[in-house]
PDB file of N, CA and C in Angstrom:
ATOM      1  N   UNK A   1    -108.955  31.609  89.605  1.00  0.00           N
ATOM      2  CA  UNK A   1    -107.816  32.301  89.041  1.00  0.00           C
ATOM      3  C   UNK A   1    -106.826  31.249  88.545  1.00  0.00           C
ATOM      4  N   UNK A   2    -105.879  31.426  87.588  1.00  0.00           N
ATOM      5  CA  UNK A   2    -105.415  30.815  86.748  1.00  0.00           C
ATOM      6  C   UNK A   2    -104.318  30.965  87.512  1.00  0.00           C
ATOM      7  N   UNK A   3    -103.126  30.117  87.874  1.00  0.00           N
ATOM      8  CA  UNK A   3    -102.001  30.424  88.108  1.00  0.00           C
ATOM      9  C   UNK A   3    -100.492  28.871  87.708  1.00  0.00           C
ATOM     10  N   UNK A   4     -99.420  29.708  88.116  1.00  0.00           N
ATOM     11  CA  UNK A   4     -98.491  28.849  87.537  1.00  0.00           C
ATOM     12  C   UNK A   4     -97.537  28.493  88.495  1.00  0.00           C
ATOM     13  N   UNK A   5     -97.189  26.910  88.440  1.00  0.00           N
ATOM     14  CA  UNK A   5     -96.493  27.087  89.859  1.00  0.00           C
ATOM     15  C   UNK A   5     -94.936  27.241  89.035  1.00  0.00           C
ATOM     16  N   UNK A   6     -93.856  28.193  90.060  1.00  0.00           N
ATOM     17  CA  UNK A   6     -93.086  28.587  89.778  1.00  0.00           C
ATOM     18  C   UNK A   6     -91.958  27.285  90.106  1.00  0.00           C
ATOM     19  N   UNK A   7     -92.009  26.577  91.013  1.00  0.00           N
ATOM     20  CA  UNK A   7     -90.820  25.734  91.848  1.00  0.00           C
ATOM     21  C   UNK A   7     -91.057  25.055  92.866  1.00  0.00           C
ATOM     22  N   UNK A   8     -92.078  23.566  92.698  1.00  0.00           N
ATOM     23  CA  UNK A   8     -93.004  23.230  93.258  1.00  0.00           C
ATOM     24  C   UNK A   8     -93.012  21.478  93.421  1.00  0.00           C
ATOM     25  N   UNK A   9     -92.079  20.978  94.772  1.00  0.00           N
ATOM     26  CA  UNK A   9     -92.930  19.571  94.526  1.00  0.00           C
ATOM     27  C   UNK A   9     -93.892  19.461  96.199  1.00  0.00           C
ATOM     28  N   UNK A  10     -94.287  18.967  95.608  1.00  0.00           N
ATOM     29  CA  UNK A  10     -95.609  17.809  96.533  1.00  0.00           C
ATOM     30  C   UNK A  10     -95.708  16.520  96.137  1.00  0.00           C
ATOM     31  N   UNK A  11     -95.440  15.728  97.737  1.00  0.00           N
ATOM     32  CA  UNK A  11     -95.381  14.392  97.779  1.00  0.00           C
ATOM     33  C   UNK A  11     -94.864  13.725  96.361  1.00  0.00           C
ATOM     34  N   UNK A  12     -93.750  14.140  96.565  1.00  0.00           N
ATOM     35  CA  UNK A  12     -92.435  13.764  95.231  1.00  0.00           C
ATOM     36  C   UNK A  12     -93.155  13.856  94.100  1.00  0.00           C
ATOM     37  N   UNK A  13     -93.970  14.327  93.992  1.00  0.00           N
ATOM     38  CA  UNK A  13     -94.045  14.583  92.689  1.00  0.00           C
ATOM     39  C   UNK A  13     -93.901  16.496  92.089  1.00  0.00           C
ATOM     40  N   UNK A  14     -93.432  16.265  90.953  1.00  0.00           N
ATOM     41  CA  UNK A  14     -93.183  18.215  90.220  1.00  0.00           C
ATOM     42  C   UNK A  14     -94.018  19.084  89.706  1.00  0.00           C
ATOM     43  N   UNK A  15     -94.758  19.954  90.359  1.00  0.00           N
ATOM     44  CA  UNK A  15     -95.598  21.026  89.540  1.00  0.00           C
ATOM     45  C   UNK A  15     -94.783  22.231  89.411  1.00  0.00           C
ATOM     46  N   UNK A  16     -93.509  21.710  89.153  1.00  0.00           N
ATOM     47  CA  UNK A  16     -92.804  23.284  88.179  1.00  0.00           C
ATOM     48  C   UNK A  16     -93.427  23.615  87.052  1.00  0.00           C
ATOM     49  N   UNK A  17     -93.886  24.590  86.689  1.00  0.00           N
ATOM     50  CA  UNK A  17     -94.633  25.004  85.340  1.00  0.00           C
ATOM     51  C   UNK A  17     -96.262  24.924  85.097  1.00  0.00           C
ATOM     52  N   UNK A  18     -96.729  23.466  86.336  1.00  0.00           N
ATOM     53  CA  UNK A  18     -97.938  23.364  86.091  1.00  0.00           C
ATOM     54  C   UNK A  18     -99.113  24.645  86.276  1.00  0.00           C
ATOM     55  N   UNK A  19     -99.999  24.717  85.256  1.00  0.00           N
ATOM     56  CA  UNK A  19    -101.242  25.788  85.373  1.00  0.00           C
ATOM     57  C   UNK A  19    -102.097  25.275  85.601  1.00  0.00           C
ATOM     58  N   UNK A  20    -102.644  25.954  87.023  1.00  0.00           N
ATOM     59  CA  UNK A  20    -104.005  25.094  87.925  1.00  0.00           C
ATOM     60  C   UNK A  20    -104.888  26.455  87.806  1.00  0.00           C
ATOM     61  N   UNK A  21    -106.028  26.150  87.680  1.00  0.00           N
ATOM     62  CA  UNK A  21    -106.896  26.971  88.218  1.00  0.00           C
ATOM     63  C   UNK A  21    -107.612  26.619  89.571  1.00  0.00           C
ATOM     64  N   UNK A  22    -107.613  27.946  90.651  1.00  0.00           N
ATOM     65  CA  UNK A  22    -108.262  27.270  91.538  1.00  0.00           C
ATOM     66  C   UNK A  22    -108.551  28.626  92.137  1.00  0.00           C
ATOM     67  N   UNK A  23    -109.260  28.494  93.804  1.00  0.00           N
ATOM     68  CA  UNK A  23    -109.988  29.703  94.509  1.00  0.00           C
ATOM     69  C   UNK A  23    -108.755  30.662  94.710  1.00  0.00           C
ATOM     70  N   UNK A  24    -109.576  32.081  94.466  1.00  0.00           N
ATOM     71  CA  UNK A  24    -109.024  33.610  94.199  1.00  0.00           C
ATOM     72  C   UNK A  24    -107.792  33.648  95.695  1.00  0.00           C
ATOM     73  N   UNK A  25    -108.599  33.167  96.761  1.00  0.00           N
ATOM     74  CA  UNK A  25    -108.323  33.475  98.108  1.00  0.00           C
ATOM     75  C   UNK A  25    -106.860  32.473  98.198  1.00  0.00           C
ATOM     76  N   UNK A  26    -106.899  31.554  98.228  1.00  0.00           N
ATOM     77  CA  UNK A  26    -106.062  30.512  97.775  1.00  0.00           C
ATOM     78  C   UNK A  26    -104.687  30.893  97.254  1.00  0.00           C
ATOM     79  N   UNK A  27    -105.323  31.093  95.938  1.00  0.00           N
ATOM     80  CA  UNK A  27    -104.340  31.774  94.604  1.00  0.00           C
ATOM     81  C   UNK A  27    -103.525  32.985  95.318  1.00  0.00           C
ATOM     82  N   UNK A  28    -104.021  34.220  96.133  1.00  0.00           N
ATOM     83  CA  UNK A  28    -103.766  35.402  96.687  1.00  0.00           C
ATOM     84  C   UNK A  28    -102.708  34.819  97.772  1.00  0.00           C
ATOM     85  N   UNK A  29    -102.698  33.712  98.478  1.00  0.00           N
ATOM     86  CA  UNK A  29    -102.014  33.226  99.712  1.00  0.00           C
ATOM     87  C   UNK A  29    -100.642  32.546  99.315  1.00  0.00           C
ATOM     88  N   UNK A  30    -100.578  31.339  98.100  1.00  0.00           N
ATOM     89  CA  UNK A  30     -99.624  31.279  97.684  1.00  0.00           C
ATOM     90  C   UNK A  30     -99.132  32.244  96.580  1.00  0.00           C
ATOM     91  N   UNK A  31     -99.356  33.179  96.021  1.00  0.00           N
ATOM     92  CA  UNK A  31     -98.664  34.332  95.271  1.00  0.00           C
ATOM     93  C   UNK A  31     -97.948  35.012  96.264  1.00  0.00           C
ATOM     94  N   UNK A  32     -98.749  35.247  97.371  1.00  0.00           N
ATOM     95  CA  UNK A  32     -97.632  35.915  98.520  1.00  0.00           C
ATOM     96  C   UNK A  32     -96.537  35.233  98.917  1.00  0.00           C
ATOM     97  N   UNK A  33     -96.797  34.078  98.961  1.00  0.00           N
ATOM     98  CA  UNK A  33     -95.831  33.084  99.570  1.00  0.00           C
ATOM     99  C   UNK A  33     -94.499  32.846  98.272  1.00  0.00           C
ATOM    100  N   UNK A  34     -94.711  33.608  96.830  1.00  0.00           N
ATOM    101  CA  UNK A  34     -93.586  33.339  96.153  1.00  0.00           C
ATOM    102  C   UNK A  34     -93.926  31.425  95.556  1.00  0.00           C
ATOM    103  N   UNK A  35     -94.982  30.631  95.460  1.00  0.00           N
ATOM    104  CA  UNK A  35     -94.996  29.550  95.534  1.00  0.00           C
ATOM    105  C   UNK A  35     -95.213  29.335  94.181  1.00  0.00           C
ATOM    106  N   UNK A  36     -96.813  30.530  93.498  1.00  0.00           N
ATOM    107  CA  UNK A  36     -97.091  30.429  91.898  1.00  0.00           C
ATOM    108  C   UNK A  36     -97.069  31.980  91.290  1.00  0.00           C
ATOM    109  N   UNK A  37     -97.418  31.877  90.221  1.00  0.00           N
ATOM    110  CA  UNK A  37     -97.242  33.568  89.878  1.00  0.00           C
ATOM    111  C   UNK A  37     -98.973  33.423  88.544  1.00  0.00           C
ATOM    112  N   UNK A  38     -99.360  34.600  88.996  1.00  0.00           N
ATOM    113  CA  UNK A  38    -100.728  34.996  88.038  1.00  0.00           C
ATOM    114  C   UNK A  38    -100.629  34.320  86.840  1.00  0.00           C
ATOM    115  N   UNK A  39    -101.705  34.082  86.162  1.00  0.00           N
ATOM    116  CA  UNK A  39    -101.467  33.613  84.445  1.00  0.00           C
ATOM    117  C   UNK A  39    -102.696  34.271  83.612  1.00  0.00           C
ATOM    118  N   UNK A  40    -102.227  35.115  83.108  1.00  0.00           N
ATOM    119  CA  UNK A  40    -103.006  36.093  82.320  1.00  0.00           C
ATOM    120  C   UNK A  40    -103.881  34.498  81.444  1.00  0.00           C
ATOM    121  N   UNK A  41    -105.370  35.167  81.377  1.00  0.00           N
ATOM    122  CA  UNK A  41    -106.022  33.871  80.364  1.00  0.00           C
ATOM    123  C   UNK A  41    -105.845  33.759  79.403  1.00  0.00           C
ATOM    124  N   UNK A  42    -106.198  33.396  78.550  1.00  0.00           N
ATOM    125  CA  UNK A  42    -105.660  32.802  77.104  1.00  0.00           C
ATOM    126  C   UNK A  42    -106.740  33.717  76.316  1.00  0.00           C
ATOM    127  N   UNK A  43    -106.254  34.360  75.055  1.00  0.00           N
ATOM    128  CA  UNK A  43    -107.332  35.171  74.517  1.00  0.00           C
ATOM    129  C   UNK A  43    -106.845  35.341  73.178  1.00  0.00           C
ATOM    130  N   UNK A  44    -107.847  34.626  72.238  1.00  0.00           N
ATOM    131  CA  UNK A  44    -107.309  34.354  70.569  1.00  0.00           C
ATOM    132  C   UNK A  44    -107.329  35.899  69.506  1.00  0.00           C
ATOM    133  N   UNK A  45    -106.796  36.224  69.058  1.00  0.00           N
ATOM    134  CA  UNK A  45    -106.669  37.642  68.647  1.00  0.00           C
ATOM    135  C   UNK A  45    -106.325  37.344  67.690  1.00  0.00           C
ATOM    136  N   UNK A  46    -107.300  38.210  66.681  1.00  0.00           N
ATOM    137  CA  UNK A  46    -107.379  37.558  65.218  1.00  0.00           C
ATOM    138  C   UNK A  46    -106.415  39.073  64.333  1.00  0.00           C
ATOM    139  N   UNK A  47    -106.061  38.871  63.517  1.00  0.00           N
ATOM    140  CA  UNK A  47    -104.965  40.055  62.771  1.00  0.00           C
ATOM    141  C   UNK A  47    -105.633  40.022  61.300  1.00  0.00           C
ATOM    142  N   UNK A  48    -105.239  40.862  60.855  1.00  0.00           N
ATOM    143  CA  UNK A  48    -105.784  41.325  59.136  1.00  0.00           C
ATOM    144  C   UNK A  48    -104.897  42.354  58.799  1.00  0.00           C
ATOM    145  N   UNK A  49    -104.689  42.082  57.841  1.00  0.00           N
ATOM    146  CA  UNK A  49    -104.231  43.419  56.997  1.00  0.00           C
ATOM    147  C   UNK A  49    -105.280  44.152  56.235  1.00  0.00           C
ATOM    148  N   UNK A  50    -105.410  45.318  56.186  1.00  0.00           N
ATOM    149  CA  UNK A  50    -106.441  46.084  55.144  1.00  0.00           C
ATOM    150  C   UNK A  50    -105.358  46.678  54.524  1.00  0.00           C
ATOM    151  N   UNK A  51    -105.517  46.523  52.963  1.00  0.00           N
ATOM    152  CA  UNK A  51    -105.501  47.792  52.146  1.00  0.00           C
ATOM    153  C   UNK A  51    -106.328  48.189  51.279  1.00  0.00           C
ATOM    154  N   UNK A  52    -105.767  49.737  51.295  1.00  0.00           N
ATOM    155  CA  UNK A  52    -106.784  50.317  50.345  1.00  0.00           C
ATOM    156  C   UNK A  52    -106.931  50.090  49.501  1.00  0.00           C
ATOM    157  N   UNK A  53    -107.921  50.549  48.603  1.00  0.00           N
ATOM    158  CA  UNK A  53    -108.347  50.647  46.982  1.00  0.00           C
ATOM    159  C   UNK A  53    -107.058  51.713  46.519  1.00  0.00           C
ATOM    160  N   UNK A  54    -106.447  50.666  45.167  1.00  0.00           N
ATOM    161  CA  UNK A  54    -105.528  51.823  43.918  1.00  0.00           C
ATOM    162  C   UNK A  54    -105.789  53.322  44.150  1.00  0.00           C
ATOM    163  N   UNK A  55    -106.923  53.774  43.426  1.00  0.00           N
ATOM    164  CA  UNK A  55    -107.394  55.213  43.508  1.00  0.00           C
ATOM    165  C   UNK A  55    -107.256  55.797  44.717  1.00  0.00           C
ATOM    166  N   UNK A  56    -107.059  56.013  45.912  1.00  0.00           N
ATOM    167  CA  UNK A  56    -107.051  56.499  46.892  1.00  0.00           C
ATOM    168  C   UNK A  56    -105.572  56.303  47.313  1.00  0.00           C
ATOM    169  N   UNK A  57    -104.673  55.630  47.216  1.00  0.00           N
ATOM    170  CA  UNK A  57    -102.840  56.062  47.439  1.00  0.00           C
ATOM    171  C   UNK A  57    -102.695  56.597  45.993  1.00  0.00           C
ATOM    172  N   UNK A  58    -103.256  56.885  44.719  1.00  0.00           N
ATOM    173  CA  UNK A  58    -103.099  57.419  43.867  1.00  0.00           C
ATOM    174  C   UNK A  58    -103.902  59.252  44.121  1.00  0.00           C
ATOM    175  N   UNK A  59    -104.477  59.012  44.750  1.00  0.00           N
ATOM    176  CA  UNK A  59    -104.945  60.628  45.211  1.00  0.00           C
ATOM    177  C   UNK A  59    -104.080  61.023  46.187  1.00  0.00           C
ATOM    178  N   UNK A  60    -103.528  60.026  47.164  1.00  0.00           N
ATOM    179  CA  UNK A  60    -102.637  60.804  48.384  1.00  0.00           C
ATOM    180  C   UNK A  60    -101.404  60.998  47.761  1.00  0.00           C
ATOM    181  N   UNK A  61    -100.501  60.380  46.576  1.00  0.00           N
ATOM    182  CA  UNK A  61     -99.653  60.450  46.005  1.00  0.00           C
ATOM    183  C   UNK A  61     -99.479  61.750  44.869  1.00  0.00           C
ATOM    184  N   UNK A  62    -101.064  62.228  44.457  1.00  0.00           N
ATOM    185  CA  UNK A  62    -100.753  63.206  43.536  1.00  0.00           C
ATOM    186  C   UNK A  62    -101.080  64.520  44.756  1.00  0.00           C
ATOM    187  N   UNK A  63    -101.430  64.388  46.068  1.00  0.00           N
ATOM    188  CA  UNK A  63    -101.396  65.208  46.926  1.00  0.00           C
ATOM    189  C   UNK A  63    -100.116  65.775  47.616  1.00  0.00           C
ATOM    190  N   UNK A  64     -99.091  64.930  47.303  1.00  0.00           N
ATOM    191  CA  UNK A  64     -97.852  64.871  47.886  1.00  0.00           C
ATOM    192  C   UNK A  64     -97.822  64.007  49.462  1.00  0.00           C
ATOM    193  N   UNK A  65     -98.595  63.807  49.907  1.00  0.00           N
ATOM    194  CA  UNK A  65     -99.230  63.023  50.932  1.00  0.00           C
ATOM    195  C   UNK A  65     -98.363  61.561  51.314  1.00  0.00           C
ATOM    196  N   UNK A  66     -98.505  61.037  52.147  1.00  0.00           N
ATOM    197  CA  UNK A  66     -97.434  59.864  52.546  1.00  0.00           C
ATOM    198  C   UNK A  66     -98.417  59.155  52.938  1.00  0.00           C
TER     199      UNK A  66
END
């Protein structure tokens, strides 16, 4: 599980912000503890625009249609 530490040093050094992945059981023990918080995974999501063909908002337009 992916997680983020919220406010975090160890042996002087800072994992504020750092994203570790590590065991579920683990992850479940410090989330309780307020130590890291879940990190949804990373997932690339592609966008497009479609439009229609002329003739067809020219048929919904002589339909009165929106």
């Amino acid at each position: 599980m992916r997680v983020k530490y919220k406010s975090w040093r160890a042996g002087g050094e800072d994992w504020t912000g750092r994203i570790v992945d590590m065991d579920d059981a683990e992850a479940a023990t410090l989330i309780k503890a307020n130590i890291v918080e879940a990190v949804a995974p990373e997932v690339k999501v592609e966008t497009a625009t479609i439009t229609p063909p002329e003739n067809t908002m020219q048929k919904l337009e002589k339909k009165g249609k929106k």
